[in-house]
Protein backbone atom coordinates (compact mmCIF):
# COMPACT_ATOMS: atom_id res chain seq x y z
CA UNK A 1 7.40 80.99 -80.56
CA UNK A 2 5.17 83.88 -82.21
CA UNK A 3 5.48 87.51 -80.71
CA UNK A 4 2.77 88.21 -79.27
CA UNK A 5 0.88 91.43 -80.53
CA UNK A 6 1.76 93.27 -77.53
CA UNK A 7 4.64 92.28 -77.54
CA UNK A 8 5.46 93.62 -80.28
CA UNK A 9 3.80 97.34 -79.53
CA UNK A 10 6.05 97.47 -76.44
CA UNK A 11 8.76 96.89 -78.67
CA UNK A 12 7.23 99.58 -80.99
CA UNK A 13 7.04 101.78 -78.58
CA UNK A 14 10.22 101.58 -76.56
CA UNK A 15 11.52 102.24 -80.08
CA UNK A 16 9.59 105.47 -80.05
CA UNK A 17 10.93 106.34 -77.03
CA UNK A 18 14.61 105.71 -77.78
CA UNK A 19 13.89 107.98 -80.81
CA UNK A 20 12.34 111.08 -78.98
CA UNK A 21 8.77 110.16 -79.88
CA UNK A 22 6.87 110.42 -76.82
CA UNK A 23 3.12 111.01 -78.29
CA UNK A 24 3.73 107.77 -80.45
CA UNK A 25 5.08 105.90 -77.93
CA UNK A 26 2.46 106.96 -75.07
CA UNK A 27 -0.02 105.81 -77.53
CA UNK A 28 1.34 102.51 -78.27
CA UNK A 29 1.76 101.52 -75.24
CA UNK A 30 -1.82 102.34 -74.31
CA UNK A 31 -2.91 100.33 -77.27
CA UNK A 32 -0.48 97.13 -76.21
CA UNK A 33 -1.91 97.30 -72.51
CA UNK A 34 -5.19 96.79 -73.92
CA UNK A 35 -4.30 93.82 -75.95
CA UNK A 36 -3.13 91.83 -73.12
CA UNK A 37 -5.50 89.37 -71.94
CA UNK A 38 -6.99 89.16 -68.55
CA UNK A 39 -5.35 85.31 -68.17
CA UNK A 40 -2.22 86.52 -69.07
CA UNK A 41 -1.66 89.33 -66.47
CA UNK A 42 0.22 87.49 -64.48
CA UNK A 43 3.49 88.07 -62.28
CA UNK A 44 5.83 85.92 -64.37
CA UNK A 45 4.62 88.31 -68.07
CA UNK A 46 7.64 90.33 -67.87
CA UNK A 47 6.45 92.52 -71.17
CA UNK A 48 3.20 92.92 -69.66
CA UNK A 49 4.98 94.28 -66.38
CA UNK A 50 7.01 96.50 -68.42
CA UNK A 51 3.91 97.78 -70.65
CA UNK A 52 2.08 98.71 -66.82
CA UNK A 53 4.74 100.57 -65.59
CA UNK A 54 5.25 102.74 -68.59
CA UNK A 55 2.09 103.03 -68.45
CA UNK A 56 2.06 104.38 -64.77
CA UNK A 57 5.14 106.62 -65.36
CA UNK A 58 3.24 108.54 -68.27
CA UNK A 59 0.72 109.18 -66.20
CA UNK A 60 3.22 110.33 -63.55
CA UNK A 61 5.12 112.78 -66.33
CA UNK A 62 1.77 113.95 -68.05
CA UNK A 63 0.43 115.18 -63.89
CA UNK A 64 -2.24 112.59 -64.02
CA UNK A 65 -1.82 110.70 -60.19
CA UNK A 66 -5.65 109.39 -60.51
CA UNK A 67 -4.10 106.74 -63.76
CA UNK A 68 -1.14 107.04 -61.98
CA UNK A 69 -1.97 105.02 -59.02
CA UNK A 70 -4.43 102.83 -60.50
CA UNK A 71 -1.61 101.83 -63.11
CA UNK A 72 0.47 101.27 -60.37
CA UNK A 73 -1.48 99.69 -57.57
CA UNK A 74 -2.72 96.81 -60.81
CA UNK A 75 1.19 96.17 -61.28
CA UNK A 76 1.86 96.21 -57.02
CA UNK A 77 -1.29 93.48 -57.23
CA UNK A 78 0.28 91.54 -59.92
CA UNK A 79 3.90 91.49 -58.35
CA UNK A 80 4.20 92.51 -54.96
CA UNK A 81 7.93 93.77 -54.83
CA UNK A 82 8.15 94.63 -58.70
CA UNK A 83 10.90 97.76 -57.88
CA UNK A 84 9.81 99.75 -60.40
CA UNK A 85 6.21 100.06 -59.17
CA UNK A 86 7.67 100.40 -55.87
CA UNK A 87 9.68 103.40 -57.19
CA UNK A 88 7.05 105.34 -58.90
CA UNK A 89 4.47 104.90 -55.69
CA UNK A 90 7.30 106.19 -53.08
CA UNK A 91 7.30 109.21 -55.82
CA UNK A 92 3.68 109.49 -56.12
CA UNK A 93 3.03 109.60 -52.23
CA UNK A 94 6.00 111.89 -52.02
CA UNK A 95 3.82 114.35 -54.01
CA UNK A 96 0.44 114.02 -52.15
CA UNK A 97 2.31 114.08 -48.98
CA UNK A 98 1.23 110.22 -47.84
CA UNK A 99 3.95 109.87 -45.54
CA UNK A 100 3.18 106.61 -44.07
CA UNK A 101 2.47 104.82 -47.38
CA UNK A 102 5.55 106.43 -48.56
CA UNK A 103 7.42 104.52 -45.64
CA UNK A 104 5.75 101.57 -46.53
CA UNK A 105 6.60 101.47 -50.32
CA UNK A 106 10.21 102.51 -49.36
CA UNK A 107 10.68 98.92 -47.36
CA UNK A 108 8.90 97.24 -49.83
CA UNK A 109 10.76 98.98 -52.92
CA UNK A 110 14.63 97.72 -51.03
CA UNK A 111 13.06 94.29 -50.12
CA UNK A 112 12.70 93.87 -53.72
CA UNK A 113 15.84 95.49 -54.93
CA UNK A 114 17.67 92.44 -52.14
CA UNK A 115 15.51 89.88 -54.02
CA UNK A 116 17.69 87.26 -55.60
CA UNK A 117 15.68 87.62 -59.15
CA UNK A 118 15.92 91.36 -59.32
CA UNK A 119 18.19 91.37 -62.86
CA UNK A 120 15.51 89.67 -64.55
CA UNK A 121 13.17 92.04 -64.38
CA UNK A 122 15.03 95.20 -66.36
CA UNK A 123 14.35 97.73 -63.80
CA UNK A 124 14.68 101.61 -64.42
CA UNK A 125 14.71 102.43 -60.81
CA UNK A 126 17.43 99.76 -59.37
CA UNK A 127 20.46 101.81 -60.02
CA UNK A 128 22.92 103.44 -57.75
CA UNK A 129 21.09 107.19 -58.47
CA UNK A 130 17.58 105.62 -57.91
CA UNK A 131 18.81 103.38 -54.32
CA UNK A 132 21.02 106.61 -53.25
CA UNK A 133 17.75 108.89 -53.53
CA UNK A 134 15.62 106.61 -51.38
CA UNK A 135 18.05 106.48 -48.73
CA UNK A 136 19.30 110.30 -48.55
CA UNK A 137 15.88 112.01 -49.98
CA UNK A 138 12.93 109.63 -49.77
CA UNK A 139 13.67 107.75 -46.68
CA UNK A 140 14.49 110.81 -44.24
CA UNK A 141 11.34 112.73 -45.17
CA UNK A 142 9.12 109.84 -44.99
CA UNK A 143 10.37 108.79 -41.68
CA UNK A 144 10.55 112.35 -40.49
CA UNK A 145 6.84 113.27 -41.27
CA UNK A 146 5.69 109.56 -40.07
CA UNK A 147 4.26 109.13 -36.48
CA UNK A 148 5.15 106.43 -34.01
CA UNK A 149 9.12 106.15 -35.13
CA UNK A 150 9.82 103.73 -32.08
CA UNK A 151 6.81 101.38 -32.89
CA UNK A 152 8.02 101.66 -36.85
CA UNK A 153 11.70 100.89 -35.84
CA UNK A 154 10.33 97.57 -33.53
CA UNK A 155 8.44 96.27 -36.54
CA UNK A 156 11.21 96.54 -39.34
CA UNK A 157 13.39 94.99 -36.25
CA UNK A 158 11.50 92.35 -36.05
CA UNK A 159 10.89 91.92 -40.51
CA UNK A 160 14.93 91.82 -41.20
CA UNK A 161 15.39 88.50 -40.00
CA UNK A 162 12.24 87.26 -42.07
CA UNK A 163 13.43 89.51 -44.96
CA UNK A 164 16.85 87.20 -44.63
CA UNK A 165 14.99 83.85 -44.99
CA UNK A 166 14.59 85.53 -48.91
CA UNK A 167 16.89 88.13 -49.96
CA UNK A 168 19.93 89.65 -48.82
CA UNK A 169 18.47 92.18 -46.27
CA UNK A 170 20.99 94.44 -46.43
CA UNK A 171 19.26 97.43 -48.34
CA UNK A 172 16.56 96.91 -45.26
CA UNK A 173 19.18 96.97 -42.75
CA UNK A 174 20.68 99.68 -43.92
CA UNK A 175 17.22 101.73 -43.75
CA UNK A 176 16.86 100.41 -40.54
CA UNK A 177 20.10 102.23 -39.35
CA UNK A 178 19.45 105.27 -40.82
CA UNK A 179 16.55 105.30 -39.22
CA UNK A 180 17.99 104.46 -35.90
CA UNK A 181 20.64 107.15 -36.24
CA UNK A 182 17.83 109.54 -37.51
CA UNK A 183 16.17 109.21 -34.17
CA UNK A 184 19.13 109.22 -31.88
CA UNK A 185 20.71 112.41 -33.25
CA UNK A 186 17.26 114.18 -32.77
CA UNK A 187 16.92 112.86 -29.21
């Protein structure tokens, strides 16, 4: 099978990358997201995944949360629980202080990480540093700075066992608890 062309300038430019070139590689993998074509943006185009969220996470390093979002809100719309999006957009809403969304992105970002196809996908952000910072850091201050924690609580309730019917559910459940214990220490 012939490499596609951006194919090959995500290779390029994760080369770049490895090599302390971060100009050359930001550039690179501007020009291979423009070479994909519309028909083949599609969930199962794991180099085209990968070429959206470095995409997104320049944007995130170089202060631009405008591309930022837009980068990552095309790769949440291509692949719902894609962890890595998931990661950058608990981040991002971290730093414009969307609480709620955060919340949101935080159950959708350890639904993913309990999907049975998760290794396929190469993520940066499923690692023990990345799932340890969402639980101690991200979680607490999203939940804390969220209103209506009993209605929130009822509604993940109610998702676990429907999270079970496809994934492990255990990342969720453990959210779940800490959220639970979160609420009964402050009462």
């Amino acid at each position: 099978m012939v490499q596609k062309s951006y194919e090959a300038n995500l290779e390029t430019a994760l080369s770049y990358l490895k090599n302390d070139q971060r100009k050359d590689a930001v550039s690179t993998m501007k020009r291979a997201l423009s070479q994909v074509p519309e028909d083949e943006k599609l969930p199962e185009n794991l180099a085209y995944l990968k070429i959206l969220f470095f995409c997104a996470r320049f944007a995130i390093e170089d202060t631009d949360e405008r591309i930022a979002y837009y980068y990552i809100k095309e790769g949440i719309k291509t692949k719902k629980f894609y962890a890595d999006f998931l990661f950058l957009d608990i981040f991002l809403a971290k730093l414009q202080h969307r609480y709620g969304d955060m919340l949101s992105s935080i159950i959708a970002y350890l639904i993913s990480i309990d999907l049975p196809d998760r290794d396929a996908y190469g993520y940066d952000f499923v690692n023990t540093d990345a799932i340890n910072e969402v639980f101690t850091v991200y979680l607490p201050l999203a939940y804390n700075n969220t209103q209506n924690h009993a209605m929130i609580l009822n509604v993940l309730n109610n998702t676990i066992e429907k999270v079970k019917e496809f994934s492990t559910g255990e990342n969720v459940t453990k959210a779940y608890d800490i959220m639970r214990a979160m609420d009964f220490k402050s009462n």
